[in-house]
C-alpha atoms as a PDB file:
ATOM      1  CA  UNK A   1      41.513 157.008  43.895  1.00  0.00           C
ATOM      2  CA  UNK A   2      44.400 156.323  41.666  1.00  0.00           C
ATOM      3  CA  UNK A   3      42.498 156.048  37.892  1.00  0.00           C
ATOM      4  CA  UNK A   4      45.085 152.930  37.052  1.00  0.00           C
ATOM      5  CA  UNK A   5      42.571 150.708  39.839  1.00  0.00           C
ATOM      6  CA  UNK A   6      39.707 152.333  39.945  1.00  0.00           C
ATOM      7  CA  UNK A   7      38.987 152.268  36.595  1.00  0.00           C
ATOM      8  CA  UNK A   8      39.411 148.694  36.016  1.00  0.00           C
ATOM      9  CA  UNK A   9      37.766 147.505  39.543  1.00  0.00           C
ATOM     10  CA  UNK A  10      35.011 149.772  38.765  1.00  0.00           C
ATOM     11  CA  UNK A  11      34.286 148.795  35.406  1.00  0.00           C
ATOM     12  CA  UNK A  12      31.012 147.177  36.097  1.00  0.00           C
ATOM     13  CA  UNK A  13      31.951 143.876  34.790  1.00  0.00           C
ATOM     14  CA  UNK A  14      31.488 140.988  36.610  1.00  0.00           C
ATOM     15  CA  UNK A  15      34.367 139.277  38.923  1.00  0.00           C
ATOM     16  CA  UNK A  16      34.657 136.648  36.605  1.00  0.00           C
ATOM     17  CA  UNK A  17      35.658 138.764  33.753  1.00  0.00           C
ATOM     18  CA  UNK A  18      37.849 140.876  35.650  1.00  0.00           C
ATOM     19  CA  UNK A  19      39.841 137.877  36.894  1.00  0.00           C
ATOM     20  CA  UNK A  20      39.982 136.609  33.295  1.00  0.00           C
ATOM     21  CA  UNK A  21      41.760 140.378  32.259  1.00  0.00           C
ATOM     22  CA  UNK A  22      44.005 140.058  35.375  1.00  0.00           C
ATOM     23  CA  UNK A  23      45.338 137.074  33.945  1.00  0.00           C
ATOM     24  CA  UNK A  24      45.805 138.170  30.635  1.00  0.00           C
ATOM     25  CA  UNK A  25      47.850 141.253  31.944  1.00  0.00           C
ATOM     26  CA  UNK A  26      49.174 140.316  34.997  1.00  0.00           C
ATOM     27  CA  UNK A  27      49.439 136.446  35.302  1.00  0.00           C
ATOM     28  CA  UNK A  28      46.484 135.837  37.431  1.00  0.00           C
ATOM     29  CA  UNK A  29      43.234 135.843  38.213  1.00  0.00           C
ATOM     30  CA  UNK A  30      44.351 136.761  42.199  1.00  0.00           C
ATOM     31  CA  UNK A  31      45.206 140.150  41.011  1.00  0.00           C
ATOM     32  CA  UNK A  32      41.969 141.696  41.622  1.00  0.00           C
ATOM     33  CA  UNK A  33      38.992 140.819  43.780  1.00  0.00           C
ATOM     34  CA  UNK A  34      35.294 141.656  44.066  1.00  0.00           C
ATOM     35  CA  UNK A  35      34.339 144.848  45.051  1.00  0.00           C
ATOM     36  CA  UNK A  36      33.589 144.738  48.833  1.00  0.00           C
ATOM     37  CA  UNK A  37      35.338 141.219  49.031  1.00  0.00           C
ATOM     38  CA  UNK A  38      38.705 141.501  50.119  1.00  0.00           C
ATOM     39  CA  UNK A  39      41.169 138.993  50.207  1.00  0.00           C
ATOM     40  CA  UNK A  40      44.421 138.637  51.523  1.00  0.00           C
ATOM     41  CA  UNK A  41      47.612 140.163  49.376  1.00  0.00           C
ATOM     42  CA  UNK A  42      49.565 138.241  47.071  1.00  0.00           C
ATOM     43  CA  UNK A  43      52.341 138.905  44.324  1.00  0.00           C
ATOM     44  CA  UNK A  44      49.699 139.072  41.229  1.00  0.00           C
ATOM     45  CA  UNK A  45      48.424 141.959  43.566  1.00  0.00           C
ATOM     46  CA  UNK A  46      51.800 143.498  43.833  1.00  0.00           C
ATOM     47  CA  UNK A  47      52.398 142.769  39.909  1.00  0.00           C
ATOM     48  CA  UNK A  48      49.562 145.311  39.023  1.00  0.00           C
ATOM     49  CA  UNK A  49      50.440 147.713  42.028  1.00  0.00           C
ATOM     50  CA  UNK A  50      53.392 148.515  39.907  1.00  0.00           C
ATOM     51  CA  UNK A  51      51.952 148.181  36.304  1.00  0.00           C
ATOM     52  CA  UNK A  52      49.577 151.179  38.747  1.00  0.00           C
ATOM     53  CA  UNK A  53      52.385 153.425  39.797  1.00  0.00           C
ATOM     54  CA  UNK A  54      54.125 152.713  36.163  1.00  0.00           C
ATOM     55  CA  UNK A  55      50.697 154.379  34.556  1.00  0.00           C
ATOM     56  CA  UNK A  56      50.088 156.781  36.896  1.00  0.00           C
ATOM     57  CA  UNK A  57      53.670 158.453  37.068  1.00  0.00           C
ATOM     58  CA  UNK A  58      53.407 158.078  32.730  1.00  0.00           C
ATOM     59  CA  UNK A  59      49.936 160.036  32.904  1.00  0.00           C
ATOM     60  CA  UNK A  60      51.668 162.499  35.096  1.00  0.00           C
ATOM     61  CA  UNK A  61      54.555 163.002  32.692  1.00  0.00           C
ATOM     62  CA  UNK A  62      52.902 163.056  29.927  1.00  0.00           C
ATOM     63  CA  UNK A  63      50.143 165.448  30.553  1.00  0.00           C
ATOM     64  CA  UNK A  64      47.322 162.591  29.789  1.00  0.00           C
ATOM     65  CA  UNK A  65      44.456 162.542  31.670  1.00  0.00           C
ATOM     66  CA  UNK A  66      43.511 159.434  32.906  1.00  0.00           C
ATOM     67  CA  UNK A  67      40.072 159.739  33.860  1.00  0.00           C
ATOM     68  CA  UNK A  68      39.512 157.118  31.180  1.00  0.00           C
ATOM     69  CA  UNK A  69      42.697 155.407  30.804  1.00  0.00           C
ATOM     70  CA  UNK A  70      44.747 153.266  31.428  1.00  0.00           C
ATOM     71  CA  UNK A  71      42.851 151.020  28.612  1.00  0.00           C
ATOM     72  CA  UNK A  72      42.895 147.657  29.956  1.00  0.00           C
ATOM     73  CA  UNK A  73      39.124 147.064  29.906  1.00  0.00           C
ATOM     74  CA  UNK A  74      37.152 147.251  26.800  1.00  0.00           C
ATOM     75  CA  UNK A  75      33.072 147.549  26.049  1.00  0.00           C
ATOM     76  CA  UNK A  76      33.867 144.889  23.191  1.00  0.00           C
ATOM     77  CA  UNK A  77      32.767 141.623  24.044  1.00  0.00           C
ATOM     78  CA  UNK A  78      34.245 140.033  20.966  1.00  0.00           C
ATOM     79  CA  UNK A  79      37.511 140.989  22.804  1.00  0.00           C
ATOM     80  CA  UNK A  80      36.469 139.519  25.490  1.00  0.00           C
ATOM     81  CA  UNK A  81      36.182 142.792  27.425  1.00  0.00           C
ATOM     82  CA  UNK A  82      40.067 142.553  27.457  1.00  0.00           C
ATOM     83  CA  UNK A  83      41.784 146.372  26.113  1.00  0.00           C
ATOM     84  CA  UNK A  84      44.647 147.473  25.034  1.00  0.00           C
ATOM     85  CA  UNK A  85      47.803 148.315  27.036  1.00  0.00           C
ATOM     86  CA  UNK A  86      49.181 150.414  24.737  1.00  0.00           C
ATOM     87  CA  UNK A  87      46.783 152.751  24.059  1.00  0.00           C
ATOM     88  CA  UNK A  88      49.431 155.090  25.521  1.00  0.00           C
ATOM     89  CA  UNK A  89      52.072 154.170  23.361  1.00  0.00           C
ATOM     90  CA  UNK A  90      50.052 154.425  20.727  1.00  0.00           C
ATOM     91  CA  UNK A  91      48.866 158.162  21.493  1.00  0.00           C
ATOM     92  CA  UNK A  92      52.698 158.631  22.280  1.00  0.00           C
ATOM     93  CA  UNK A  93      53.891 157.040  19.163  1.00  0.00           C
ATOM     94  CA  UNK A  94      51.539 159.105  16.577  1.00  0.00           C
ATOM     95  CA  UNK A  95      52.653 162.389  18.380  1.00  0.00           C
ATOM     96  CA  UNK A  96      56.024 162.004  18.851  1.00  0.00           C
ATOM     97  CA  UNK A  97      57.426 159.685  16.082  1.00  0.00           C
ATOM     98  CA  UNK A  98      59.302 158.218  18.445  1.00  0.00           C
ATOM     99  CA  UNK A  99      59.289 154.186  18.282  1.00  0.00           C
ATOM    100  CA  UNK A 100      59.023 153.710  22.146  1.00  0.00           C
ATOM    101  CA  UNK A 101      57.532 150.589  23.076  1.00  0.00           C
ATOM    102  CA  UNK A 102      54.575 150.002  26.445  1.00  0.00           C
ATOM    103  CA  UNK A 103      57.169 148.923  28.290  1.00  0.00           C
ATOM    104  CA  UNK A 104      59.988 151.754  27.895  1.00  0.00           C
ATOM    105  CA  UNK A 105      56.881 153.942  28.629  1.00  0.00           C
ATOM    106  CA  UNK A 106      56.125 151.968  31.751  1.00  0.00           C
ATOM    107  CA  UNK A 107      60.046 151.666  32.662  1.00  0.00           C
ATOM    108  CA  UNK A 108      59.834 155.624  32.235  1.00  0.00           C
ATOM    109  CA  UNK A 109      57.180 155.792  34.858  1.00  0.00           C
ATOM    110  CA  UNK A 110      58.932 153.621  37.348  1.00  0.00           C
ATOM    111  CA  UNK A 111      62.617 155.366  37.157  1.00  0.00           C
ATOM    112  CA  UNK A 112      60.195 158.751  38.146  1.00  0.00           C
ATOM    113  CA  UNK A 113      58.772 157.062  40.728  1.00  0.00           C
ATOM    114  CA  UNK A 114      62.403 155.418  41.543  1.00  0.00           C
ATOM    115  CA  UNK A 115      63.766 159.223  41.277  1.00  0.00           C
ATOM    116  CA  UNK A 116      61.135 160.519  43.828  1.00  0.00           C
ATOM    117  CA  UNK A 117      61.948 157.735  46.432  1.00  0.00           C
ATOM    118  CA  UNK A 118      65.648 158.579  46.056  1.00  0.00           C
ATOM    119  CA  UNK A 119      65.012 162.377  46.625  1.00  0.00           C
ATOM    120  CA  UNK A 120      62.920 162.048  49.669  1.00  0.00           C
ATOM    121  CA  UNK A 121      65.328 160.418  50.789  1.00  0.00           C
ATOM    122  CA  UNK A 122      67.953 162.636  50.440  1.00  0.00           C
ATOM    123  CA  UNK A 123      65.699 165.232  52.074  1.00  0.00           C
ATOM    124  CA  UNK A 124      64.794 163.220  54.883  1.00  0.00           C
ATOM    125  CA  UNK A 125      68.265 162.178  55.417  1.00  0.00           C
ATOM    126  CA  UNK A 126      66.614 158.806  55.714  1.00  0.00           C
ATOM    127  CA  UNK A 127      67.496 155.044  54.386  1.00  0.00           C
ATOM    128  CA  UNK A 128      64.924 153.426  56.553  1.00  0.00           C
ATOM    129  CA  UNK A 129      62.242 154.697  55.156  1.00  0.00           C
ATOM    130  CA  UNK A 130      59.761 151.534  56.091  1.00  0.00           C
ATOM    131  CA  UNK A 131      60.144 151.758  59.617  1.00  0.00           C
ATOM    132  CA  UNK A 132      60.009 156.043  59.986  1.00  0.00           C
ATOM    133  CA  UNK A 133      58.183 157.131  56.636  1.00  0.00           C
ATOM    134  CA  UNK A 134      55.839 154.615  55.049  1.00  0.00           C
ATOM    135  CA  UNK A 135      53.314 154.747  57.356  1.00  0.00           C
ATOM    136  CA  UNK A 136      48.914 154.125  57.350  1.00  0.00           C
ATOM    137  CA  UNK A 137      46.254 155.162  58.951  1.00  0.00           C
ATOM    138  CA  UNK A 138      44.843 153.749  61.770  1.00  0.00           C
ATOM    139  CA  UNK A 139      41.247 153.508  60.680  1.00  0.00           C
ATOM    140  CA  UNK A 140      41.743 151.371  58.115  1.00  0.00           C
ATOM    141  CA  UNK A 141      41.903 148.832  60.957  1.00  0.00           C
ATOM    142  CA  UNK A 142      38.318 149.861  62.295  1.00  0.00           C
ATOM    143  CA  UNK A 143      34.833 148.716  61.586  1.00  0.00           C
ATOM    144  CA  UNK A 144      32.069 149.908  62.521  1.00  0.00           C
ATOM    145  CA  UNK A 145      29.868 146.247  63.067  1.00  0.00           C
ATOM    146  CA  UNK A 146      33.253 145.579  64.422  1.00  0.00           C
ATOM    147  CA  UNK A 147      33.520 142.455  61.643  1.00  0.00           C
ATOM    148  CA  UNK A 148      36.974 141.225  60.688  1.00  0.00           C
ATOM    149  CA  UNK A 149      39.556 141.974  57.827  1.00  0.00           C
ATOM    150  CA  UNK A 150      38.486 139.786  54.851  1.00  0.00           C
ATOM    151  CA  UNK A 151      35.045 139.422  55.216  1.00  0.00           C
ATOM    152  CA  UNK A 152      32.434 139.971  52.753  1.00  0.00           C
ATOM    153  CA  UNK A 153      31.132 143.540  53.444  1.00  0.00           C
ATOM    154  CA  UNK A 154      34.150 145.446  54.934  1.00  0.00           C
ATOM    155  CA  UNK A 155      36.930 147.247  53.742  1.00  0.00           C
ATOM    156  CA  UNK A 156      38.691 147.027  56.715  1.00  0.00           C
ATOM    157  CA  UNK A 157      42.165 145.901  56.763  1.00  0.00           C
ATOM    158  CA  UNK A 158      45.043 143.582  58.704  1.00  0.00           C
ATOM    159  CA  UNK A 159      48.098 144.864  59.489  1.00  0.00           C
ATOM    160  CA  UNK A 160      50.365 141.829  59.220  1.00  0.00           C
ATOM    161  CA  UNK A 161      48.752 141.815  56.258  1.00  0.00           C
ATOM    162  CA  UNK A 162      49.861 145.343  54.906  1.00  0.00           C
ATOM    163  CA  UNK A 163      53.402 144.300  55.765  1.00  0.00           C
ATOM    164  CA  UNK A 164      53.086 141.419  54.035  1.00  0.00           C
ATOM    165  CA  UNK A 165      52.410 143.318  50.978  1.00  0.00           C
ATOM    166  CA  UNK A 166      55.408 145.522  51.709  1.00  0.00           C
ATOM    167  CA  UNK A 167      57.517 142.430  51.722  1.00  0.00           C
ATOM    168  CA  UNK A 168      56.557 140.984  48.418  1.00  0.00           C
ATOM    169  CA  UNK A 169      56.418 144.601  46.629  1.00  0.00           C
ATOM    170  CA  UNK A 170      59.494 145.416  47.935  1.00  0.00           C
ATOM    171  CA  UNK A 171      60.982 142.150  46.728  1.00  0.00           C
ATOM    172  CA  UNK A 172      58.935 142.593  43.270  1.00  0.00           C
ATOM    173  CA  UNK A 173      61.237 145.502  42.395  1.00  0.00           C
ATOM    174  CA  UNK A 174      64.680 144.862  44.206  1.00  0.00           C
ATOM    175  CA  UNK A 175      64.637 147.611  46.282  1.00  0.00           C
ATOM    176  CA  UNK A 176      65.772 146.131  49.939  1.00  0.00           C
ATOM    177  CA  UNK A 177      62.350 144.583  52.075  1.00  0.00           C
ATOM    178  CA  UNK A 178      64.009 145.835  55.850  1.00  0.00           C
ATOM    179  CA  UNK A 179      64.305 149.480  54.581  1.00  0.00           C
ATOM    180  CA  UNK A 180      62.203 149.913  51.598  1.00  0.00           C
ATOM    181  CA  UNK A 181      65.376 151.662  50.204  1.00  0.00           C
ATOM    182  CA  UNK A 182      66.164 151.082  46.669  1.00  0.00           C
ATOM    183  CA  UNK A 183      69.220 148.955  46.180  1.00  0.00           C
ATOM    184  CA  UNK A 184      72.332 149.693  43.377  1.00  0.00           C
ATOM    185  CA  UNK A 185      70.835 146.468  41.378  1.00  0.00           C
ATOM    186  CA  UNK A 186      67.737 148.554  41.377  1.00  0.00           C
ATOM    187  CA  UNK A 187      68.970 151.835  39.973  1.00  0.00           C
ATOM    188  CA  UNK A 188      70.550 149.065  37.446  1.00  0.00           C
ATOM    189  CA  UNK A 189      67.648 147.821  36.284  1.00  0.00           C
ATOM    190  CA  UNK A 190      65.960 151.296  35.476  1.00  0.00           C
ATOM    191  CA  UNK A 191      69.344 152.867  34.066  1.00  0.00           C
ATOM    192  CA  UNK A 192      69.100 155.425  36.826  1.00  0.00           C
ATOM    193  CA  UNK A 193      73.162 154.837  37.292  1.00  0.00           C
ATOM    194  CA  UNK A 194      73.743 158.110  37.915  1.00  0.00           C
ATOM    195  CA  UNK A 195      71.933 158.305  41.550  1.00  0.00           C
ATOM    196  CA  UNK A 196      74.050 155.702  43.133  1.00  0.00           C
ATOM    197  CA  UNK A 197      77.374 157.497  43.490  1.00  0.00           C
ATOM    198  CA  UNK A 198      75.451 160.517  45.417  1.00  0.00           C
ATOM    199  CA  UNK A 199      73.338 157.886  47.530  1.00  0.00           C
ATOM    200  CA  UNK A 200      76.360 155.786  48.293  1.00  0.00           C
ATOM    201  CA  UNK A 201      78.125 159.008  49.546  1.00  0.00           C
ATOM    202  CA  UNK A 202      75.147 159.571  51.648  1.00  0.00           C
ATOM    203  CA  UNK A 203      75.165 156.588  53.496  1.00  0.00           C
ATOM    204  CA  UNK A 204      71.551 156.099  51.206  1.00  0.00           C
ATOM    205  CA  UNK A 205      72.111 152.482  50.068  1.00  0.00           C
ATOM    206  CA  UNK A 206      70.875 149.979  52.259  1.00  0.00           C
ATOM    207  CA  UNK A 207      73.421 147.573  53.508  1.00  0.00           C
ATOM    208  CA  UNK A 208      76.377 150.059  52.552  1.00  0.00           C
END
């Protein structure tokens, strides 16, 4: 029900178009499919899954409501039905005065996100959190004509295929695929230095 997918899936524009705005923002068409028409997972997929948890950790923080936004579809067909991404920024910008850019806003998002990850596992005592925490429900692998993942008409799912998407997401943003633990490149990249002394005296980095 996260707004960041809904929003653009449920736009009421047709497939075409919304492949056509998946490209423009995250490098392919693949990154979204027809409602009801499920296809198997791929890295354009896993591209917008974090451009998702960027926006919805930003909306969070910054006390938007995103029951419209984020902005990437627009009722202009001169535009090509293609919004704008920093429509937060913007808002952010005009308030604050502060030059911040989509992308620091998105990086924002992702070091809470980051941060949360790190906590739980601190709580949980935990550094495998893919094998004992990130877990799914099992009737997401039930239908009720019995039909098969990927066909037109269910929204049933495939495991292997879930773990697939595990791999490439956890890949996407360097956090370590066998635990689903972030890794010190990973703290790196978000300037979240400061966590890695206390995880690494935890025993919270993976392969440390």
């Amino acid at each position: 029900m996260c707004h960041g997918t809904v929003n653009f899936t449920r736009s009421g524009l047709p497939i075409s178009v919304k492949k056509q705005i998946a490209e423009h923002f995250w490098g392919s068409g693949d990154a979204v499919d027809e409602i009801g028409d499920y296809k198997p997972t791929n890295e354009a997929k896993m591209r917008r899954l974090r451009w998702i948890i960027c926006r919805k950790e930003l909306h969070d923080m910054l006390g938007l409501c995103s029951w419209m936004a984020p902005w990437v579809v627009s009722p202009n067909k001169s535009e090509n039905y293609i919004g704008d991404d920093d429509m937060e920024g913007k808002v952010y910008r005009a308030l604050t005065g502060r030059n911040t850019t989509a992308k620091q806003l998105d990086d924002a998002g992702f070091r809470a996100f980051t941060l949360h990850r790190a906590y739980t596992m601190r709580e949980m005592n935990e550094v495998n959190m893919r094998k004992n925490h990130d877990f799914y429900p099992g009737w997401i692998f039930k239908d009720a004509k019995d039909r098969p993942a990927f066909t037109k008409g269910t929204i049933r799912m495939d495991k292997d295929d879930i773990e697939k998407s595990f791999d490439i997401f956890f890949k996407l943003i360097n956090w370590d695929p066998a635990t689903g633990a972030p890794t010190e490149q990973a703290y790196k990249d978000i300037n979240l230095e400061f966590v890695i002394p206390v995880m690494q005296k935890e025993g919270l980095i993976p392969g440390k």
